[in-house]
C-alpha atoms as a PDB file:
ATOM      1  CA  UNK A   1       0.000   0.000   0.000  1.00  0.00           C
ATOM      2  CA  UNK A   2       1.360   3.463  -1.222  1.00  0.00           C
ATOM      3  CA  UNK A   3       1.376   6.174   1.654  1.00  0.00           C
ATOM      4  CA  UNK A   4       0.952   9.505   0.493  1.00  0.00           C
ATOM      5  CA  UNK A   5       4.027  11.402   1.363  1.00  0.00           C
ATOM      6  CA  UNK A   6       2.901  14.761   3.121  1.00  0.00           C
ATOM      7  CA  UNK A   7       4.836  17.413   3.445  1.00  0.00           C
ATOM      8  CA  UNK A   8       5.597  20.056   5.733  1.00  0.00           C
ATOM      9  CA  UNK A   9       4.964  23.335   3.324  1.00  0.00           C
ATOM     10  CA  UNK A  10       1.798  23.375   1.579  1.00  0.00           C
ATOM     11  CA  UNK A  11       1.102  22.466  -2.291  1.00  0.00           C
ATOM     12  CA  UNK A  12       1.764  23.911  -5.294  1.00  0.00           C
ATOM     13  CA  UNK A  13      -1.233  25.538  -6.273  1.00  0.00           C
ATOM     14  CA  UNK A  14      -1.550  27.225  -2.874  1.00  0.00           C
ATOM     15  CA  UNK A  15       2.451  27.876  -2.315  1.00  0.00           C
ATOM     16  CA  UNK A  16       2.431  29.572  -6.513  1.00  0.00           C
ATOM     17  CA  UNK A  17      -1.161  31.456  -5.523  1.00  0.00           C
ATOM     18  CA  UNK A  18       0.856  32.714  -1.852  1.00  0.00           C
ATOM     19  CA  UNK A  19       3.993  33.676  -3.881  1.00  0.00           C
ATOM     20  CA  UNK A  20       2.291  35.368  -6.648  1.00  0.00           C
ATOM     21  CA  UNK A  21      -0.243  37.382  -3.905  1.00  0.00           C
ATOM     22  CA  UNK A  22       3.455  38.507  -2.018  1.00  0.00           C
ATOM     23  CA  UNK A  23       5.151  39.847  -5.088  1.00  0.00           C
ATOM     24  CA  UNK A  24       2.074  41.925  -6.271  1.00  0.00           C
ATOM     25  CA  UNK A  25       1.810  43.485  -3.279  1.00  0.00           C
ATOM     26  CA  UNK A  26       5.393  44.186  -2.156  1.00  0.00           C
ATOM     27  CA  UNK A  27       6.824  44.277  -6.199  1.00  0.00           C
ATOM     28  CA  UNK A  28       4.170  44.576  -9.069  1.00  0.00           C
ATOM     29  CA  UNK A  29       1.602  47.242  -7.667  1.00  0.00           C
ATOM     30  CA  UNK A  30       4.222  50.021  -6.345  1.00  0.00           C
ATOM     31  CA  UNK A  31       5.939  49.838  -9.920  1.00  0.00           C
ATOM     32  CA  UNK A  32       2.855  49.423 -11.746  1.00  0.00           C
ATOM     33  CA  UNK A  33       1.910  52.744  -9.972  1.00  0.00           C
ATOM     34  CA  UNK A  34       4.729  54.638 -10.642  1.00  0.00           C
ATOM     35  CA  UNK A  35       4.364  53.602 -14.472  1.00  0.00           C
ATOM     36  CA  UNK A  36       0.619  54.315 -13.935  1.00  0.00           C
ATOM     37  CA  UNK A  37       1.312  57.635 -12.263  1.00  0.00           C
ATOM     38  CA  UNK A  38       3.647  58.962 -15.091  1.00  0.00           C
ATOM     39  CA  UNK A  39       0.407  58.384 -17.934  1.00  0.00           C
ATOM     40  CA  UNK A  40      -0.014  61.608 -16.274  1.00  0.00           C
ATOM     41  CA  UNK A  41       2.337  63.234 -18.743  1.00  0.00           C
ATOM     42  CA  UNK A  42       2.246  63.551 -22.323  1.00  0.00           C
ATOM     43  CA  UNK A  43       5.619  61.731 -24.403  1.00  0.00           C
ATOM     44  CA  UNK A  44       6.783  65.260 -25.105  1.00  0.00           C
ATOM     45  CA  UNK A  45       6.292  66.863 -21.287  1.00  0.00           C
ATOM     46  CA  UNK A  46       7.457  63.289 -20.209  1.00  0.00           C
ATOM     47  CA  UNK A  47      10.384  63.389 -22.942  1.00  0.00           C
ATOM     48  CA  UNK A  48      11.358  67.182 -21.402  1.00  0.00           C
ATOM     49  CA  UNK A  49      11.501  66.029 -16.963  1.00  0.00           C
ATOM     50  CA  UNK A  50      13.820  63.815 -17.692  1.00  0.00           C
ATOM     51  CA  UNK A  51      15.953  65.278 -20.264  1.00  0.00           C
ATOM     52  CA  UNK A  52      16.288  68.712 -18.497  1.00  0.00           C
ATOM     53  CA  UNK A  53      19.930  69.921 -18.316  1.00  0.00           C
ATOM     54  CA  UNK A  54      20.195  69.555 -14.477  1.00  0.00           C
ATOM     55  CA  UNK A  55      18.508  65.896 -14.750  1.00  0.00           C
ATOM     56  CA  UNK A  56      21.270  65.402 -17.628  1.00  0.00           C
ATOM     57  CA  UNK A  57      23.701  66.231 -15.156  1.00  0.00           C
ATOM     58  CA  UNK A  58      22.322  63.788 -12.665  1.00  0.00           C
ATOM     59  CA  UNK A  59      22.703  61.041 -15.329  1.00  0.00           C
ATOM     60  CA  UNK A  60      26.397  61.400 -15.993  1.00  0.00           C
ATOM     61  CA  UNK A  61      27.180  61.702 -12.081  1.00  0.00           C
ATOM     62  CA  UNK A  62      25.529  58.933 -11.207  1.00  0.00           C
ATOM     63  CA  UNK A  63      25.912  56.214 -14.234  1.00  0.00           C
ATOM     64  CA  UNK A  64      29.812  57.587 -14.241  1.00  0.00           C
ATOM     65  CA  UNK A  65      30.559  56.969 -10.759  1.00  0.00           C
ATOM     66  CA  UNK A  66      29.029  54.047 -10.429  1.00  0.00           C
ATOM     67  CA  UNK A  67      31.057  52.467 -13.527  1.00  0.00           C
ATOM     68  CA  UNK A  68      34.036  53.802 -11.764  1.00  0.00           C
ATOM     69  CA  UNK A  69      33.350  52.345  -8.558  1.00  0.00           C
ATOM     70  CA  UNK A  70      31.998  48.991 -10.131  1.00  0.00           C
ATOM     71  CA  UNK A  71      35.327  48.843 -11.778  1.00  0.00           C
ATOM     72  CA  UNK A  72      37.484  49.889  -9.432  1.00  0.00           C
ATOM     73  CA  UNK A  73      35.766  46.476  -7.268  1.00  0.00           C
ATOM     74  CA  UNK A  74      36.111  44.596 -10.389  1.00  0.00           C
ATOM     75  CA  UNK A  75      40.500  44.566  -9.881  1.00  0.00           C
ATOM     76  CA  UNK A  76      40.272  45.119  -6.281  1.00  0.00           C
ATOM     77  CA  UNK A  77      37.751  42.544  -5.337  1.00  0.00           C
ATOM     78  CA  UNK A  78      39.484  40.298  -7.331  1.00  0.00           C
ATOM     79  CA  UNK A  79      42.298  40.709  -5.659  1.00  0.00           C
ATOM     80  CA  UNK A  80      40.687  40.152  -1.698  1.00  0.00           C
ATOM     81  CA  UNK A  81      39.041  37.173  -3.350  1.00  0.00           C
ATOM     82  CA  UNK A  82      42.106  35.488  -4.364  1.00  0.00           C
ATOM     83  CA  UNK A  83      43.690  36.568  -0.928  1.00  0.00           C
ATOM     84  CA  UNK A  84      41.030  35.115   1.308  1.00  0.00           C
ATOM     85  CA  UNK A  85      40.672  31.706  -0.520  1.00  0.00           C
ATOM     86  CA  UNK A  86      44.496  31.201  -1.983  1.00  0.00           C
ATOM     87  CA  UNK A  87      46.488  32.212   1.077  1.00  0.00           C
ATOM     88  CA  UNK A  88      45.931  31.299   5.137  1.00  0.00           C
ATOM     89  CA  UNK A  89      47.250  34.069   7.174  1.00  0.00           C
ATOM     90  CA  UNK A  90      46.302  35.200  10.592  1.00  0.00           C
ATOM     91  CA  UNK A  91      43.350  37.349  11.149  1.00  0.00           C
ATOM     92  CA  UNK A  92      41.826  35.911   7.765  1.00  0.00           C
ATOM     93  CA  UNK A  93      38.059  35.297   9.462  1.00  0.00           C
ATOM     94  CA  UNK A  94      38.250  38.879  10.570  1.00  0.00           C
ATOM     95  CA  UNK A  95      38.949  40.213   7.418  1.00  0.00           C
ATOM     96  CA  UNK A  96      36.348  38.087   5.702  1.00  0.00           C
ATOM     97  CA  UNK A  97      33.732  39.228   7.490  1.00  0.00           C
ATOM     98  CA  UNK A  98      35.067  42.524   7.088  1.00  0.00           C
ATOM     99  CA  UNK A  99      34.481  42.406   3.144  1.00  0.00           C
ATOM    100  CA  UNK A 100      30.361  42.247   5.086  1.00  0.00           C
ATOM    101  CA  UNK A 101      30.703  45.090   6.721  1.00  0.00           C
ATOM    102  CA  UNK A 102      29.231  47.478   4.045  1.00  0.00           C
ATOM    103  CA  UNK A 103      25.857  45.290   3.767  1.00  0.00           C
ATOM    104  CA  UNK A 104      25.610  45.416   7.732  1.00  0.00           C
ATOM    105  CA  UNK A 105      26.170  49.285   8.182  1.00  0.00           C
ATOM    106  CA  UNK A 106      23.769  51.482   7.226  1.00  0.00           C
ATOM    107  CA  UNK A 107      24.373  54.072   4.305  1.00  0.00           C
ATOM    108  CA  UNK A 108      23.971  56.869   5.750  1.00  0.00           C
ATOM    109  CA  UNK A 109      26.757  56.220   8.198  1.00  0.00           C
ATOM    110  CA  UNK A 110      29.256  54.969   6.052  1.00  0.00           C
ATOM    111  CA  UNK A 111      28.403  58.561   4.247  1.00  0.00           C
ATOM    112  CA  UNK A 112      28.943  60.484   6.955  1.00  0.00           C
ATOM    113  CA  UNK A 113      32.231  58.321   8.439  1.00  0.00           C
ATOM    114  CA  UNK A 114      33.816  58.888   4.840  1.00  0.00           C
ATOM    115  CA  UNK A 115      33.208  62.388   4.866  1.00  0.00           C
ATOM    116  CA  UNK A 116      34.998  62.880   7.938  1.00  0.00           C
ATOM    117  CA  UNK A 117      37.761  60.974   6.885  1.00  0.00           C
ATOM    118  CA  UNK A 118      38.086  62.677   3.801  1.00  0.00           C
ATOM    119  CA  UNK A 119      37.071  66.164   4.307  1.00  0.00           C
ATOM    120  CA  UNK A 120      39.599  68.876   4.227  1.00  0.00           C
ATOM    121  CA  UNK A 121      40.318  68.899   8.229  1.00  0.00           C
ATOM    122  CA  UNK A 122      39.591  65.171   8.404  1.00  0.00           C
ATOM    123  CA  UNK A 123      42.072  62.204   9.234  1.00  0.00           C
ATOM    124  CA  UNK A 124      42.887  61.634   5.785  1.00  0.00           C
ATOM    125  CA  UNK A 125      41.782  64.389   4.140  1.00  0.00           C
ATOM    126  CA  UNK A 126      44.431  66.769   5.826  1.00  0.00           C
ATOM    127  CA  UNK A 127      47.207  65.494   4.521  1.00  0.00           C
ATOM    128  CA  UNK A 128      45.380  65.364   0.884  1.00  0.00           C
ATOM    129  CA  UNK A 129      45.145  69.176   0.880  1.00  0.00           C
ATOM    130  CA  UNK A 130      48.935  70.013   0.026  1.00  0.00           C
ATOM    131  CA  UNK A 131      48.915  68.070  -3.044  1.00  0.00           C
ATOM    132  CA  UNK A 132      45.344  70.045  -3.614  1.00  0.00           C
ATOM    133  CA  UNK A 133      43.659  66.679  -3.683  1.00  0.00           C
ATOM    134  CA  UNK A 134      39.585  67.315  -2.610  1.00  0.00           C
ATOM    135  CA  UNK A 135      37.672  63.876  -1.757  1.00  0.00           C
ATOM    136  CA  UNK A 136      34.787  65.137  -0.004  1.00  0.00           C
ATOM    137  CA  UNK A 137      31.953  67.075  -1.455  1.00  0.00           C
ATOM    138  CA  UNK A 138      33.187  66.074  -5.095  1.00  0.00           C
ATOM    139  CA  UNK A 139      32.672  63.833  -7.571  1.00  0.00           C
ATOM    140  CA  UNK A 140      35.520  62.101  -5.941  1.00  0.00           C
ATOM    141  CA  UNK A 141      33.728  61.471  -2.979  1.00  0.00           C
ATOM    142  CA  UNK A 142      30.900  59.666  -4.801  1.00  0.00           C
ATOM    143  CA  UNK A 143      33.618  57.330  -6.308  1.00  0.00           C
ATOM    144  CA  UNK A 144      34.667  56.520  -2.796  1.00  0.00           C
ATOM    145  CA  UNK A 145      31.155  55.848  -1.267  1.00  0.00           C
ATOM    146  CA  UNK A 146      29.848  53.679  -4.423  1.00  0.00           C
ATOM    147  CA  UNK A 147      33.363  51.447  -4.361  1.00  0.00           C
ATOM    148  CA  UNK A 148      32.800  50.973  -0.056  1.00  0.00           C
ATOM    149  CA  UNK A 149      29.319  49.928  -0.398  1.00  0.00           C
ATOM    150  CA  UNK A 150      29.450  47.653  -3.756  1.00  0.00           C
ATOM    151  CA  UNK A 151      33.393  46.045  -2.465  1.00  0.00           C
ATOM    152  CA  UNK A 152      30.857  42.724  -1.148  1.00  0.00           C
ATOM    153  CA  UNK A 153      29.319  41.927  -4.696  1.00  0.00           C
ATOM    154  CA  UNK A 154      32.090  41.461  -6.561  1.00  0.00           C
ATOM    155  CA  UNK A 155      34.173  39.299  -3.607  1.00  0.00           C
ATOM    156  CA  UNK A 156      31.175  36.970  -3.012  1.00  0.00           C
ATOM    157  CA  UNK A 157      30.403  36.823  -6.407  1.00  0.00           C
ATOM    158  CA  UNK A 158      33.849  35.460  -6.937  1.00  0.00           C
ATOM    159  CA  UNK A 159      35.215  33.725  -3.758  1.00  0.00           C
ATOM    160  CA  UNK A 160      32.735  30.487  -4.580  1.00  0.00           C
ATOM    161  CA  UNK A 161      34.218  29.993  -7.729  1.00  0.00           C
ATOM    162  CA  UNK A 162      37.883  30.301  -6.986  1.00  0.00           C
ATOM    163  CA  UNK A 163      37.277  28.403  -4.040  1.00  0.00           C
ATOM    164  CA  UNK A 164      35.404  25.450  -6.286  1.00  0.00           C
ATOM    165  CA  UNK A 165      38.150  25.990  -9.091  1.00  0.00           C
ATOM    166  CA  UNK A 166      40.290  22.698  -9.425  1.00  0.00           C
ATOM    167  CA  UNK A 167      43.925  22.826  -9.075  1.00  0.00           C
ATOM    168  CA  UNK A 168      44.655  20.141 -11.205  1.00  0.00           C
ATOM    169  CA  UNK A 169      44.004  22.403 -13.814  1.00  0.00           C
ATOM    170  CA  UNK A 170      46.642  24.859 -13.046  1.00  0.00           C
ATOM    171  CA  UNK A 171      49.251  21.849 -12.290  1.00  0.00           C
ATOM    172  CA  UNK A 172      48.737  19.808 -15.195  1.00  0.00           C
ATOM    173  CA  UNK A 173      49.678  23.872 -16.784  1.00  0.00           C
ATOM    174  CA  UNK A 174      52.707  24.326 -14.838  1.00  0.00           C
ATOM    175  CA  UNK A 175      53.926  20.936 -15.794  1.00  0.00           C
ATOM    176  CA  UNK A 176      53.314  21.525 -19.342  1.00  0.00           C
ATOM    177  CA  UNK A 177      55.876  24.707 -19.050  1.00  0.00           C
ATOM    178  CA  UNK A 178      53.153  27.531 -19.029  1.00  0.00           C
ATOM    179  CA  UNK A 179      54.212  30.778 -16.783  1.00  0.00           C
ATOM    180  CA  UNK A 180      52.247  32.175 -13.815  1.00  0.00           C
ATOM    181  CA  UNK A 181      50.641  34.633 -15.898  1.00  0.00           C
ATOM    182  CA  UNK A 182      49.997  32.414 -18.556  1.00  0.00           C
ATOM    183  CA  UNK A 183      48.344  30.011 -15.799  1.00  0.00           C
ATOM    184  CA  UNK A 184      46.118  32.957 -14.906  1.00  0.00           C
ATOM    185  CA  UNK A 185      45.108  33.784 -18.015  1.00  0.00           C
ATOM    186  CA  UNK A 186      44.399  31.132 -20.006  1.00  0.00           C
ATOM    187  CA  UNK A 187      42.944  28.744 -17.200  1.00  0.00           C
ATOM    188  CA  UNK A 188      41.971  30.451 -14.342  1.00  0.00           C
ATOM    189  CA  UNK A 189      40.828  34.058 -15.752  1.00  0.00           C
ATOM    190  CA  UNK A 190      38.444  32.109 -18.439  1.00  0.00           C
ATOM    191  CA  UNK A 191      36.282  30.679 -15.832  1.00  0.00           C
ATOM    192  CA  UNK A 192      36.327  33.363 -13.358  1.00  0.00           C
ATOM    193  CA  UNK A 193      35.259  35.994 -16.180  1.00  0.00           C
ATOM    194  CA  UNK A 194      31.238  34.892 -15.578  1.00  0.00           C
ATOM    195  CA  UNK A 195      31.896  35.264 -12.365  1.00  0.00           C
ATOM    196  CA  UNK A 196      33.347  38.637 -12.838  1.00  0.00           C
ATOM    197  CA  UNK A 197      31.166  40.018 -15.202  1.00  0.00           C
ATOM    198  CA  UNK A 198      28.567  39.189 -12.665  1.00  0.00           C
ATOM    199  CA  UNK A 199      29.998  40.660  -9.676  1.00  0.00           C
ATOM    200  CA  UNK A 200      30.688  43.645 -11.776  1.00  0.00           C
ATOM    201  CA  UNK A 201      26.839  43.930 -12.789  1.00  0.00           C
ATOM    202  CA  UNK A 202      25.469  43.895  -9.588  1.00  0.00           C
ATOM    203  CA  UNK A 203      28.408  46.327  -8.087  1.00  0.00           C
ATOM    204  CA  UNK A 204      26.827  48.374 -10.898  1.00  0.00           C
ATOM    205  CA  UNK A 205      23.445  48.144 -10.586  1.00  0.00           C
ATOM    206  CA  UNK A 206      23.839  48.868  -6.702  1.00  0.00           C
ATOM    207  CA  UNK A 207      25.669  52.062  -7.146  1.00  0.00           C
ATOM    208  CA  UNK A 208      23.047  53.450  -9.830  1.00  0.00           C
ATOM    209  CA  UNK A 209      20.219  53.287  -6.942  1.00  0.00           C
ATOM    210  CA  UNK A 210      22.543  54.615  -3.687  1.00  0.00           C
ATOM    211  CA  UNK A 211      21.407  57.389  -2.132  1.00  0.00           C
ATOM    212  CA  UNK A 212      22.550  57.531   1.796  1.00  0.00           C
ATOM    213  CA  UNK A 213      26.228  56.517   1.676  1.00  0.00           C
ATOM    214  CA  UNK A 214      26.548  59.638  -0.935  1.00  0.00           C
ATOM    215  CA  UNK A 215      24.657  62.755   0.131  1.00  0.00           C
ATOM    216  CA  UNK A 216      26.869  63.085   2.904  1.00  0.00           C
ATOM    217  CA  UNK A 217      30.054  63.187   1.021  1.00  0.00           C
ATOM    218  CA  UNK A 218      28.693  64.587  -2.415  1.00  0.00           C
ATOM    219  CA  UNK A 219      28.388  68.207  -1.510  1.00  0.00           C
ATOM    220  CA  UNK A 220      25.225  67.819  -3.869  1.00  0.00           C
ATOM    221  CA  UNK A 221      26.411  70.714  -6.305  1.00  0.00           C
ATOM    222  CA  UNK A 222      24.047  71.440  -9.117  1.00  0.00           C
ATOM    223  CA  UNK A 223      25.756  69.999 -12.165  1.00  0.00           C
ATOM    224  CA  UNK A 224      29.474  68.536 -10.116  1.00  0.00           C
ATOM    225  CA  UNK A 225      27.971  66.204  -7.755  1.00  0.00           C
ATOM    226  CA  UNK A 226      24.375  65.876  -7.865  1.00  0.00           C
ATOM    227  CA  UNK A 227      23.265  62.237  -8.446  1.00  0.00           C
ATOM    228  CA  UNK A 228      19.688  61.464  -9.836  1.00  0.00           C
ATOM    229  CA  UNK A 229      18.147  59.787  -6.594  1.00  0.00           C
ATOM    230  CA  UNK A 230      18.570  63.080  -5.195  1.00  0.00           C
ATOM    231  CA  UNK A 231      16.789  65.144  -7.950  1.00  0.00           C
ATOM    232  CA  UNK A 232      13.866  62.920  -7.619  1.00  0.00           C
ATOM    233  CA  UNK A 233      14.153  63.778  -3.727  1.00  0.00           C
ATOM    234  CA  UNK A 234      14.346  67.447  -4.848  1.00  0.00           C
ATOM    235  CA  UNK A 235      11.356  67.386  -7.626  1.00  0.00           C
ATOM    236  CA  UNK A 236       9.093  65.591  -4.685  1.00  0.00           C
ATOM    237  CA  UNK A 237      10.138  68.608  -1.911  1.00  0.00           C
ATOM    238  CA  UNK A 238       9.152  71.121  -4.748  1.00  0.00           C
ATOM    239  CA  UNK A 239       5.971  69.333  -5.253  1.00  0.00           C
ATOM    240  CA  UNK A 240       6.928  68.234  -8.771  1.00  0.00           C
ATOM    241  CA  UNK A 241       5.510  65.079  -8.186  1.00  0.00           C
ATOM    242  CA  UNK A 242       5.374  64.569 -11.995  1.00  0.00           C
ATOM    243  CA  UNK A 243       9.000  65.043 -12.906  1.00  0.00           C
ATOM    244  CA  UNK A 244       9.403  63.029  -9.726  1.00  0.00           C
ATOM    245  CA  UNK A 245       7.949  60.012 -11.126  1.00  0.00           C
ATOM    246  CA  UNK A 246       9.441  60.705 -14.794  1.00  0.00           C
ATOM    247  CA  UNK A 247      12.722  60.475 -13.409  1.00  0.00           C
ATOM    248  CA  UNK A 248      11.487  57.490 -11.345  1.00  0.00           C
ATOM    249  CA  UNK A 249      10.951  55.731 -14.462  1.00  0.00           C
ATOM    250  CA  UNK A 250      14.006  56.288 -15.868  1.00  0.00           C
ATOM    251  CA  UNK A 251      15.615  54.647 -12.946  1.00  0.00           C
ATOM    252  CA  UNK A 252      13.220  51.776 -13.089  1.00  0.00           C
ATOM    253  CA  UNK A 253      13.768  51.280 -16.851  1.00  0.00           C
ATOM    254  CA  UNK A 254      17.718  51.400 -16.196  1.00  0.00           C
ATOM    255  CA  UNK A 255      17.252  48.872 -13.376  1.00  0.00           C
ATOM    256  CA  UNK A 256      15.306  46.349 -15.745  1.00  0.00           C
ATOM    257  CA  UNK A 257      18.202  46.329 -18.062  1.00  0.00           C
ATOM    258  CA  UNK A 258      20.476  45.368 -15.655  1.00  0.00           C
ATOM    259  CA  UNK A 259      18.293  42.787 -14.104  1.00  0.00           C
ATOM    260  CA  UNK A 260      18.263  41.371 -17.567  1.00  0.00           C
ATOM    261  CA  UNK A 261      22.131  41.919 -18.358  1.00  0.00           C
ATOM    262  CA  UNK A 262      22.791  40.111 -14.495  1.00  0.00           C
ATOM    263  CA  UNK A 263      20.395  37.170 -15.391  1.00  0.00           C
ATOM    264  CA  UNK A 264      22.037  36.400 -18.457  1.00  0.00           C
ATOM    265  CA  UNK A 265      25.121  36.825 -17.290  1.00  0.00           C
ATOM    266  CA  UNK A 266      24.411  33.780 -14.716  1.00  0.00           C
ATOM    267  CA  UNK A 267      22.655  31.592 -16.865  1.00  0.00           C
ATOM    268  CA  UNK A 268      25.973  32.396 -19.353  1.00  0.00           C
ATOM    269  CA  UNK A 269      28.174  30.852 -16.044  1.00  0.00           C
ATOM    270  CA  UNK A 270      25.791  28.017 -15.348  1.00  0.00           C
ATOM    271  CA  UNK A 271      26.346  26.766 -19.109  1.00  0.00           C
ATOM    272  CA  UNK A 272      29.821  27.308 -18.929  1.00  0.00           C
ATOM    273  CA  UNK A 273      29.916  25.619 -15.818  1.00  0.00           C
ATOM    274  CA  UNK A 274      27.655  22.876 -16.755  1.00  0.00           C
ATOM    275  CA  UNK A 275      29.611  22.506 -19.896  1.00  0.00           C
ATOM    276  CA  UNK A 276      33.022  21.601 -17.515  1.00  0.00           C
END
């Protein structure tokens, strides 16, 4: 006699109809009424909120800082990744964890701990004057904040793979005459790049949407160091709930792409990886 096997969550139809219920309520109906809100506009008053010179400026602030920072963490995060899973040194669980410490902290004080650091009487940023080097309230600044916060994507993104990564391979090179460099480019660098590329993605996406970690170190100049989550902050507090919402879109629209670019990217690494 078969015994049906029960189980401790409940079926599909009811688990799909709970799932579906949670993402329309938490995901689907706040963007669907942002796009909904923005039908509002006509395409060419749409067309002129979010191509207004300031907004313009907004755009290559944030999209150029964030690429910076992304691939500044692209080398760098490479780099802690190999460290932390090729080499055993002491203090290596304490610096591990500290590659989580800018998902743990909020924003808005990692913002305001850089700017002291970096400001012109601050730790660092003292000795930074004489060489007329400015960090905080600058451009600069946002490069700093965007590479602390996104350091975790790339290092995690990574640190699996390297650690799964056989070293037969890079034996079976050696004995075969190939350099170090050779080694890591042609067999270790080939099956880290999804890996990479990934890491690098979501380091980018990440930065495009931070607001709290920059304000506080931006200066927030008009045109030098303005990002676009703080112009829609600004359209909102001037009741330009309109341009608010264009600009939202924007954003939204930019953040699709990358979902899309991030999702390929990993179904690119599972093939490669399946295809091992």
């Amino acid at each position: 006699m078969a015994f049906k096997q029960h189980s401790v969550l409940p079926g599909f139809g009811l688990s799909l109809g709970y799932t579906l219920l949670y993402l329309s309520l938490i995901v689907l109906l706040p963007l669907s009424a942002l796009i909904v809100k923005t039908t509002a506009l006509d395409a060419a008053a749409f067309w002129q909120a979010v191509t207004e010179p300031r907004v313009l400026a907004s755009y290559r602030v944030t999209f150029g800082a964030s690429l910076i920072a992304a691939l500044i963490n692209l080398v760098f995060g490479l780099l802690i990744a190999w460290v932390l899973v090729r080499y055993p040194f002491p203090g290596k669980r304490l610096v591990d964890a500290l590659v989580d410490l800018p998902f743990a902290l909020p924003t808005a004080v990692a913002g305001i701990a850089l700017a002291t650091l970096y400001a012109p009487n601050g730790w660092i940023g003292q000795y930074l004057v004489p060489f007329d080097i400015k960090v905080a309230f600058t451009p600069l600044g946002i490069v700093f904040a965007l590479t602390f916060i996104t350091l975790p994507f790339v290092v995690r993104t990574v640190q699996p793979v390297l650690q799964d990564l056989e070293s037969e391979l890079e034996e079976a090179a050696a004995s075969l005459g190939a350099t170090r460099l050779q080694i890591f480019t042609k067999v270790i660098l080939p099956t880290l790049l999804p890996a990479l590329l990934t890491g690098f993605a979501l380091a980018f996406a990440r930065a495009v949407g931070e607001y709290g970690s920059v304000i506080f170190i931006a200066g927030n100049m008009p045109f030098v160091s303005e990002i676009t989550p703080l112009m829609i902050i600004s359209k909102l507090e001037q009741y330009d709930y309109l341009g608010a919402t264009a600009i939202a879109v924007v954003m939204l629209a930019v953040s699709f792409v990358l979902l899309l670019v991030i999702n390929a990217l990993q179904w690119w690494s599972g093939r490669r990886l399946g295809g091992r």
